[in-house]
C-alpha atoms as a PDB file:
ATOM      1  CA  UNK A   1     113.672 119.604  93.238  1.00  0.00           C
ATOM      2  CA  UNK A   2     110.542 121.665  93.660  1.00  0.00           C
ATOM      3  CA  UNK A   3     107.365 120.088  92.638  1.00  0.00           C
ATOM      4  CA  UNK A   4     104.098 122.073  93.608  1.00  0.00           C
ATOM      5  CA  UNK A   5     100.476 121.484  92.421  1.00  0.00           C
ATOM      6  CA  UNK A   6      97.670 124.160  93.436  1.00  0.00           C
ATOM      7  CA  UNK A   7      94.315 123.246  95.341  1.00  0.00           C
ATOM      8  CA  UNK A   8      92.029 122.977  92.313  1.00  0.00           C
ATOM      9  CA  UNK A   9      91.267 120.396  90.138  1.00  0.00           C
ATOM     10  CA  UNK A  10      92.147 116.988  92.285  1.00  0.00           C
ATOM     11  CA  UNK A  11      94.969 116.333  94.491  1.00  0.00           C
ATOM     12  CA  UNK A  12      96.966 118.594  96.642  1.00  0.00           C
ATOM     13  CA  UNK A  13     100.552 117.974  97.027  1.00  0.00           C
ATOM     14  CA  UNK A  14     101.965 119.884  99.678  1.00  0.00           C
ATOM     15  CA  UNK A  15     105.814 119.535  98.417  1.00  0.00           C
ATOM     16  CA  UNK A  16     109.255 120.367  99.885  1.00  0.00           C
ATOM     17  CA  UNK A  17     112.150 122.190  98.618  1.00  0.00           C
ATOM     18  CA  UNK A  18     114.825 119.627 100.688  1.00  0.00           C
ATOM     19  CA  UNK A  19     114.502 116.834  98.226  1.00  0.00           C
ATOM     20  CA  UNK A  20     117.711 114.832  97.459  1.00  0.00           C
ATOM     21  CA  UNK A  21     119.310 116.743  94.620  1.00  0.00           C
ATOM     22  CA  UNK A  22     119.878 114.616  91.498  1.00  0.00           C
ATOM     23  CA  UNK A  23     123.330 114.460  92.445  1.00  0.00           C
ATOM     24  CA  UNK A  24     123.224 113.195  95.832  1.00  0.00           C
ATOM     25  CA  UNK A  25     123.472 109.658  97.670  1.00  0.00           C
ATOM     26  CA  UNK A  26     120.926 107.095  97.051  1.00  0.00           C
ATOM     27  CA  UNK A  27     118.759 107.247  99.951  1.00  0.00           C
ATOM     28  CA  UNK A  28     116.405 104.879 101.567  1.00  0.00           C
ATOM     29  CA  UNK A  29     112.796 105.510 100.875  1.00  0.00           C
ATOM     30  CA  UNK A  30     109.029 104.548 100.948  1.00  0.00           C
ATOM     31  CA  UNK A  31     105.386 105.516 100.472  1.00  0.00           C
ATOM     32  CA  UNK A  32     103.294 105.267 103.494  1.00  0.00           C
ATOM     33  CA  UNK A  33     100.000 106.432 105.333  1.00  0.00           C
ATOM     34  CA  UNK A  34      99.353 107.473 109.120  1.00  0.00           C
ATOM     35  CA  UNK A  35      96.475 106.667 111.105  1.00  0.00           C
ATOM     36  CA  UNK A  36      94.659 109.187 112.923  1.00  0.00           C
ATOM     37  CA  UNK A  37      96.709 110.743 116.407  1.00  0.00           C
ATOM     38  CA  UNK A  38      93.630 108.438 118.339  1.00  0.00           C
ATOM     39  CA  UNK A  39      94.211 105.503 116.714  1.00  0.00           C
ATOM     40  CA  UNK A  40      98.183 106.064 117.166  1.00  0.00           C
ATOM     41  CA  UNK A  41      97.671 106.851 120.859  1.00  0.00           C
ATOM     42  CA  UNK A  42      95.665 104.079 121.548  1.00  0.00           C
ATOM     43  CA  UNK A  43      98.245 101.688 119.609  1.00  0.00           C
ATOM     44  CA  UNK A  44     101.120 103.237 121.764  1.00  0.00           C
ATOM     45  CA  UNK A  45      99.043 102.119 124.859  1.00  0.00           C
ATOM     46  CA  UNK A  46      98.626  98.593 123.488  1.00  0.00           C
ATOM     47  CA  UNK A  47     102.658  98.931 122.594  1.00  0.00           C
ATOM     48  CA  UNK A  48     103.481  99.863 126.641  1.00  0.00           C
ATOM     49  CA  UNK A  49     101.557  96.913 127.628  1.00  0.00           C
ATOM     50  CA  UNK A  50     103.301  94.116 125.464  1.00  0.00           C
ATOM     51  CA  UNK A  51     106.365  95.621 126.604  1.00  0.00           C
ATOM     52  CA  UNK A  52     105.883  95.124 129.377  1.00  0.00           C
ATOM     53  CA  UNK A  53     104.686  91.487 129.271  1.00  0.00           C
ATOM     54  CA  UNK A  54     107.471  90.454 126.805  1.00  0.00           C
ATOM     55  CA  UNK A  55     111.514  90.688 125.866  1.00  0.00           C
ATOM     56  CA  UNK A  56     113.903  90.960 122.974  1.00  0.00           C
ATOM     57  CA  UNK A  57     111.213  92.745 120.896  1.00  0.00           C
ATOM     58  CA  UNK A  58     112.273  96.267 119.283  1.00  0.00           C
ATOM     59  CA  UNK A  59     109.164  98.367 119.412  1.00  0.00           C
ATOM     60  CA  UNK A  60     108.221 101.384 117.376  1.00  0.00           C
ATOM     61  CA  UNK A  61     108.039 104.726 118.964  1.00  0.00           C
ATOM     62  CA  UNK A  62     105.111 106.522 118.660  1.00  0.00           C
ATOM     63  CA  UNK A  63     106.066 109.196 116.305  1.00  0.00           C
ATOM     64  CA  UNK A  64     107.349 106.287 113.703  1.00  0.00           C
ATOM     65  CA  UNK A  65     104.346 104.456 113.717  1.00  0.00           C
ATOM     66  CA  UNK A  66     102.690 104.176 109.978  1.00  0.00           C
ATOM     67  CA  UNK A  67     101.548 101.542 107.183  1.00  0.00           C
ATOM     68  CA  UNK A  68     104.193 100.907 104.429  1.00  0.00           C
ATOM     69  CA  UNK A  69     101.976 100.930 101.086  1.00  0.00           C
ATOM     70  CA  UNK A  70     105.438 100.260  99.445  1.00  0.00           C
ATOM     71  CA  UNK A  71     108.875 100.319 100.290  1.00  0.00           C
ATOM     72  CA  UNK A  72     110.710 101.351  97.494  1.00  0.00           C
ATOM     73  CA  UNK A  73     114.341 100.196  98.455  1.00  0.00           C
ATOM     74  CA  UNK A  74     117.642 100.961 100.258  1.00  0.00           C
ATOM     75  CA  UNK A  75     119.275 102.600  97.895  1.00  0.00           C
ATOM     76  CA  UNK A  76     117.282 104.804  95.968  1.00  0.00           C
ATOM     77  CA  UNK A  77     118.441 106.727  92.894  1.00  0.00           C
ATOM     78  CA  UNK A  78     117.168 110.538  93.786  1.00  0.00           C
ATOM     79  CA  UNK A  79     116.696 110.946  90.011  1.00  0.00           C
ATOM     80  CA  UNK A  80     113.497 108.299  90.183  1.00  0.00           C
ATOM     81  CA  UNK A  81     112.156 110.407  93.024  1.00  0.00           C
ATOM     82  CA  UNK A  82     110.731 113.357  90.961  1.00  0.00           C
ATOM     83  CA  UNK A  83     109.084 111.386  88.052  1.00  0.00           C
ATOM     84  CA  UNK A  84     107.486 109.113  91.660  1.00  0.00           C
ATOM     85  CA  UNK A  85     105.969 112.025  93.034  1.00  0.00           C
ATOM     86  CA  UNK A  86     104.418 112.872  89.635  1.00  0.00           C
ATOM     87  CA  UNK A  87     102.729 109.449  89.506  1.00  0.00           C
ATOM     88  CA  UNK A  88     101.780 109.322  93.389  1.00  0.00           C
ATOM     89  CA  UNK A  89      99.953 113.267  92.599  1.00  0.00           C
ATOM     90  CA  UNK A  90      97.794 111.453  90.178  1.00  0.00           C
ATOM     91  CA  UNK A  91      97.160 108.331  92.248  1.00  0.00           C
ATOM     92  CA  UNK A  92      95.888 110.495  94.993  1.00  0.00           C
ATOM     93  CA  UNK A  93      93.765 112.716  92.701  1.00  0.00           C
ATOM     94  CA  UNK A  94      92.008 109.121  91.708  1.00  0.00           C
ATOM     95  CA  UNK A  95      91.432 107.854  95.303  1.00  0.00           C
ATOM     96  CA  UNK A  96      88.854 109.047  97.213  1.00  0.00           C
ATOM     97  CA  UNK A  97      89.597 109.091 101.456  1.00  0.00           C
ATOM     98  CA  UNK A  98      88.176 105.967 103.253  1.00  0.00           C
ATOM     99  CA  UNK A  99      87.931 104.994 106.606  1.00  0.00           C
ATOM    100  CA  UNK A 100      90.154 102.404 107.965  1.00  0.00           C
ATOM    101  CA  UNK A 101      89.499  99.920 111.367  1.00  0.00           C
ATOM    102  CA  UNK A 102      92.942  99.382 113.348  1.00  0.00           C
ATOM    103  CA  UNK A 103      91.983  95.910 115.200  1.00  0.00           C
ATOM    104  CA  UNK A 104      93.643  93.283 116.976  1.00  0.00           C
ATOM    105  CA  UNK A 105      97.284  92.120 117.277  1.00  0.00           C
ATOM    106  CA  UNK A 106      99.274  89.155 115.895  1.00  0.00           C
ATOM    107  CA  UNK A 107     102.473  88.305 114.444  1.00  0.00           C
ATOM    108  CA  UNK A 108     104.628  87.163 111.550  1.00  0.00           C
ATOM    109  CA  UNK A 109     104.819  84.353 110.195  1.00  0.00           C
ATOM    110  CA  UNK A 110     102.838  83.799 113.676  1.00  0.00           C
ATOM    111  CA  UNK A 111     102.898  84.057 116.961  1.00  0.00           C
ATOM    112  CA  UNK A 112     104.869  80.667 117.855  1.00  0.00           C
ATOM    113  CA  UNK A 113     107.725  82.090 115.903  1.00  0.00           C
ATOM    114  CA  UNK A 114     107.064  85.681 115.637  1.00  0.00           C
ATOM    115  CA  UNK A 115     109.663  87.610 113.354  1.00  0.00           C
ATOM    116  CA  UNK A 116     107.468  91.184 113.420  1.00  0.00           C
ATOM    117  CA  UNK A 117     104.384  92.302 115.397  1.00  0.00           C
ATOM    118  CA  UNK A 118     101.496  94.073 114.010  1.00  0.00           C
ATOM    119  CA  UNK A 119      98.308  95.340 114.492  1.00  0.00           C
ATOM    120  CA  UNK A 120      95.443  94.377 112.140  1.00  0.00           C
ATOM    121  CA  UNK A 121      94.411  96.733 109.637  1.00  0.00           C
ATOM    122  CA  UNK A 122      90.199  96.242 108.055  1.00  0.00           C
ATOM    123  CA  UNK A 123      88.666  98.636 105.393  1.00  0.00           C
ATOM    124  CA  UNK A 124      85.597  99.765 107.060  1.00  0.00           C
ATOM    125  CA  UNK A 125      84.084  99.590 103.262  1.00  0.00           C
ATOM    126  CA  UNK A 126      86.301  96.033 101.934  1.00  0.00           C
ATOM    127  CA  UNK A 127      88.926  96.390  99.802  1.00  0.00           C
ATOM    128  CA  UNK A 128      90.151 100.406 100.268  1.00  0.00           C
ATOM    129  CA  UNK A 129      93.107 100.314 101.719  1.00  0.00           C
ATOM    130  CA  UNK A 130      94.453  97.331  99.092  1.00  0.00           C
ATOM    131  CA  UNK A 131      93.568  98.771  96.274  1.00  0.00           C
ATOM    132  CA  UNK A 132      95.189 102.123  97.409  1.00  0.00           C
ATOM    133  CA  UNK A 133      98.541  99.575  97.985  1.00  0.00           C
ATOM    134  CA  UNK A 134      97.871  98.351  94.719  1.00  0.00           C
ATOM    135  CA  UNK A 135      97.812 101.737  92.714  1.00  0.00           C
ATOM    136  CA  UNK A 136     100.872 102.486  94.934  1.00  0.00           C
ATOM    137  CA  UNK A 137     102.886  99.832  93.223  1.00  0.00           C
ATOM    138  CA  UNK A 138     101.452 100.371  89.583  1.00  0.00           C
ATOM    139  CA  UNK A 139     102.425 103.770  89.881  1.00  0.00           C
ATOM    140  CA  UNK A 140     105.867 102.453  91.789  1.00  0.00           C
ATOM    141  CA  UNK A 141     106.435 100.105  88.960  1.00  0.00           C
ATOM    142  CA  UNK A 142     105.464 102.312  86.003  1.00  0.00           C
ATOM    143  CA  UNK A 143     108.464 104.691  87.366  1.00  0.00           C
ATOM    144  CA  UNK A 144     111.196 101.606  87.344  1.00  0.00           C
ATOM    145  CA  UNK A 145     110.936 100.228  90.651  1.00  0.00           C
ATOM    146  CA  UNK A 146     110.872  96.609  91.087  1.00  0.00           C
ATOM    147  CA  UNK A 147     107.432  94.782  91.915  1.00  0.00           C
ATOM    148  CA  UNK A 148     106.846  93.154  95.479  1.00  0.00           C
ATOM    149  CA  UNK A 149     106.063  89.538  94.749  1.00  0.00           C
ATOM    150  CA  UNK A 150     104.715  88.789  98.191  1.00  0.00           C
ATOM    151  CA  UNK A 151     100.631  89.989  98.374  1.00  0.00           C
ATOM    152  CA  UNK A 152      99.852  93.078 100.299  1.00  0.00           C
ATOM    153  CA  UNK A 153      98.262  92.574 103.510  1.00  0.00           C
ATOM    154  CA  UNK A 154      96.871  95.122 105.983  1.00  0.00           C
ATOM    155  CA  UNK A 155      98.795  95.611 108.736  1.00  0.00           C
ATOM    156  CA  UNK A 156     100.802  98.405 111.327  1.00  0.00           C
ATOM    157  CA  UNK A 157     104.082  97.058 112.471  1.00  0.00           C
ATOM    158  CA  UNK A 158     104.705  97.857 115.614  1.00  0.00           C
ATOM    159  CA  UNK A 159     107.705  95.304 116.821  1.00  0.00           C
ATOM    160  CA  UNK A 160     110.225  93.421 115.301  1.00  0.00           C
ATOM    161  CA  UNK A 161     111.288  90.444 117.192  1.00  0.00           C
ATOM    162  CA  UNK A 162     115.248  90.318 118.301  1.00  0.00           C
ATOM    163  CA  UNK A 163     115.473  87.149 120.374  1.00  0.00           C
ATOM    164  CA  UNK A 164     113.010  84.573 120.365  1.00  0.00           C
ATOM    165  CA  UNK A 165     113.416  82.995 123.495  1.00  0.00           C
ATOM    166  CA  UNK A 166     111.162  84.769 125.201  1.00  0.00           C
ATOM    167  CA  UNK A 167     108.110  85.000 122.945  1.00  0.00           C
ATOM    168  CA  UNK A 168     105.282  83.338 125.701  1.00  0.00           C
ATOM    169  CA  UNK A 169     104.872  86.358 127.307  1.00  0.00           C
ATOM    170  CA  UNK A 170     104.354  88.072 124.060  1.00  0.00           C
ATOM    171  CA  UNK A 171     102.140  85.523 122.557  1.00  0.00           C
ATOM    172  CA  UNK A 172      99.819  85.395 125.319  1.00  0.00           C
ATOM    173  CA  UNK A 173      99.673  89.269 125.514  1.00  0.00           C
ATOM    174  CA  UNK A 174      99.073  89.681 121.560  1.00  0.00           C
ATOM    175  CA  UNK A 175      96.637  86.716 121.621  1.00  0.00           C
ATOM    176  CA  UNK A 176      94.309  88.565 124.806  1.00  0.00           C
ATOM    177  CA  UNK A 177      94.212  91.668 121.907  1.00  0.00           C
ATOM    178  CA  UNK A 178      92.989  89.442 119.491  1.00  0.00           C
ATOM    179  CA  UNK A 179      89.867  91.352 119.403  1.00  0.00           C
ATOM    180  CA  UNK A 180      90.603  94.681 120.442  1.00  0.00           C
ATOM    181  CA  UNK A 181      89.836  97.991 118.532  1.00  0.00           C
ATOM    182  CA  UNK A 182      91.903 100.755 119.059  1.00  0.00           C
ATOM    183  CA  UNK A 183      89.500 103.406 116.367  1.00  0.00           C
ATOM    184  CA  UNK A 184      89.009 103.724 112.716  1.00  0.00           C
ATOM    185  CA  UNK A 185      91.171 106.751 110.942  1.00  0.00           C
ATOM    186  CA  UNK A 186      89.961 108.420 107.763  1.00  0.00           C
ATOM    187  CA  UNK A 187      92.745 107.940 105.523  1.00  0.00           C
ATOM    188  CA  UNK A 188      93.214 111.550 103.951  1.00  0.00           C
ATOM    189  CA  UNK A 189      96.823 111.239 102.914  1.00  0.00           C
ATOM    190  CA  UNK A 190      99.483 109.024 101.192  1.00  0.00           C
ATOM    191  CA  UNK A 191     103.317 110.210 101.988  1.00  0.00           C
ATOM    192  CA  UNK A 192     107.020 109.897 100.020  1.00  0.00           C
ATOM    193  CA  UNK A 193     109.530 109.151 103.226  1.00  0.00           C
ATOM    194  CA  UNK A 194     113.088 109.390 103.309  1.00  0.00           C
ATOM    195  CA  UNK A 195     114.213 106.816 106.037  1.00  0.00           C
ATOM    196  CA  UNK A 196     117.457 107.467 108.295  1.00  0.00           C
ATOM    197  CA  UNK A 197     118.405 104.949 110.038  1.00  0.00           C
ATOM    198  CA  UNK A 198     119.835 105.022 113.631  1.00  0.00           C
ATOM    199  CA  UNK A 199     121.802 102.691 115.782  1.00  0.00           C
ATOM    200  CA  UNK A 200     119.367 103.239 118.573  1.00  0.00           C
ATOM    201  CA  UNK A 201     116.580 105.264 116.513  1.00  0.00           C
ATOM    202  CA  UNK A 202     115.281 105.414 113.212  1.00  0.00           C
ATOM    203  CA  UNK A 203     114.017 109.029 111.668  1.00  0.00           C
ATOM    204  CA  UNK A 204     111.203 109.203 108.779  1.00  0.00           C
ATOM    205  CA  UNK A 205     111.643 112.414 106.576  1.00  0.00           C
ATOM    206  CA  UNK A 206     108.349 113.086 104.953  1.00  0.00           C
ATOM    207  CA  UNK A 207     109.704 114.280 101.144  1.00  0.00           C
ATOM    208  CA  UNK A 208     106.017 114.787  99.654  1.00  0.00           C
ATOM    209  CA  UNK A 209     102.212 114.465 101.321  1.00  0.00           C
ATOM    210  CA  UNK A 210      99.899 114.102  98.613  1.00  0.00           C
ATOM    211  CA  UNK A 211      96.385 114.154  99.438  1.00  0.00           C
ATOM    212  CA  UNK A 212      93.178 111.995  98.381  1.00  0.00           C
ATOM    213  CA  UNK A 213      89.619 113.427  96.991  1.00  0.00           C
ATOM    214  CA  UNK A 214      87.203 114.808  99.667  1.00  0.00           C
ATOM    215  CA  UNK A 215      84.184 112.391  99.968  1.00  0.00           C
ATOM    216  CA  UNK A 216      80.807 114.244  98.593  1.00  0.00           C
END
């Protein structure tokens, strides 16, 4: 597959010539978007120091760090991935970039029980970085993939939780970043992954980085 739009006239897609060919192995894929290399840095830093104050957590490495807008399954039919990018070209060329606030840390469903850690994601003007999700998965859904019933919320995973019994460390690290801001990012981009996972490490191919309107 070789999809390729020019410069002019809205979005830019700057596509690869590697994707899965029709014929190949469903893959494991989803759209995301990267903070700024500040932001990330800073988040790393905050990642070393719960580490440190915690066990049993998996953290992500710094180069794997981004915010799922949509994860579009396990087992991906490469067909769907073509007529995807089309509709993902035309969502970017109807979102303008916005500035996004990385602040604070938690956990899921909390931090008594934590099953993933995160850090806090706020639209610097309300409601950007949702409403990006939520053309994501209109465009998603328009192209046959199922719908997530759960509601989108803003967030940066940055640990998944592996053994529980040893969360008070944790909480009481996450709760003293309650408040902590690690940087806004301008959110330029939206990106098509191919996920491979590893035993030890996980690898993000980026398929397709389409990007948003210039602010005037």
């Amino acid at each position: 597959m070789s999809v390729r739009w020019s410069e002019g006239g809205g979005a830019r897609m700057h596509s690869r010539d590697d994707f899965p060919p029709h014929d190949a192995e469903s893959v494991r894929a989803f759209i995301a978007v990267r903070m700024s290399a500040r932001v990330e840095d800073e988040i790393a830093g905050a990642i070393s120091e719960l580490a440190r104050a915690s066990e049993g957590v998996k953290w992500v490495r710094r180069e794997n760090l981004h915010v799922t807008l949509k994860f579009l399954g396990a087992a991906v039919n490469p067909r769907k991935l073509e007529p995807l990018a089309e509709a993902l070209h035309d969502v970017a060329a109807s979102t303008t970039e916005f500035d996004t606030l990385a602040r604070g840390a938690g956990g899921f469903p909390n931090l008594d029980r934590p099953r993933v850690v995160w850090v806090g994601l706020h639209g610097v003007e309300p409601g950007t970085l949702a409403a990006l999700a939520s053309r994501v998965e209109g465009a998603a859904a328009d192209c046959g993939f199922e719908r997530e019933r759960k509601r989108w919320t803003g967030h940066l995973t940055i640990g998944r939780v592996r053994d529980d019994r040893h969360v008070g460390g944790l909480r009481a690290a996450a709760t003293a970043m309650r408040d902590r801001e690690f940087g806004i990012s301008k959110i330029e981009s939206l990106t098509l992954y191919r996920s491979h996972l590893g035993d030890q490490v996980s690898r993000y191919e980026p398929l397709a980085t389409f990007l948003l309107k210039h602010r005037d």
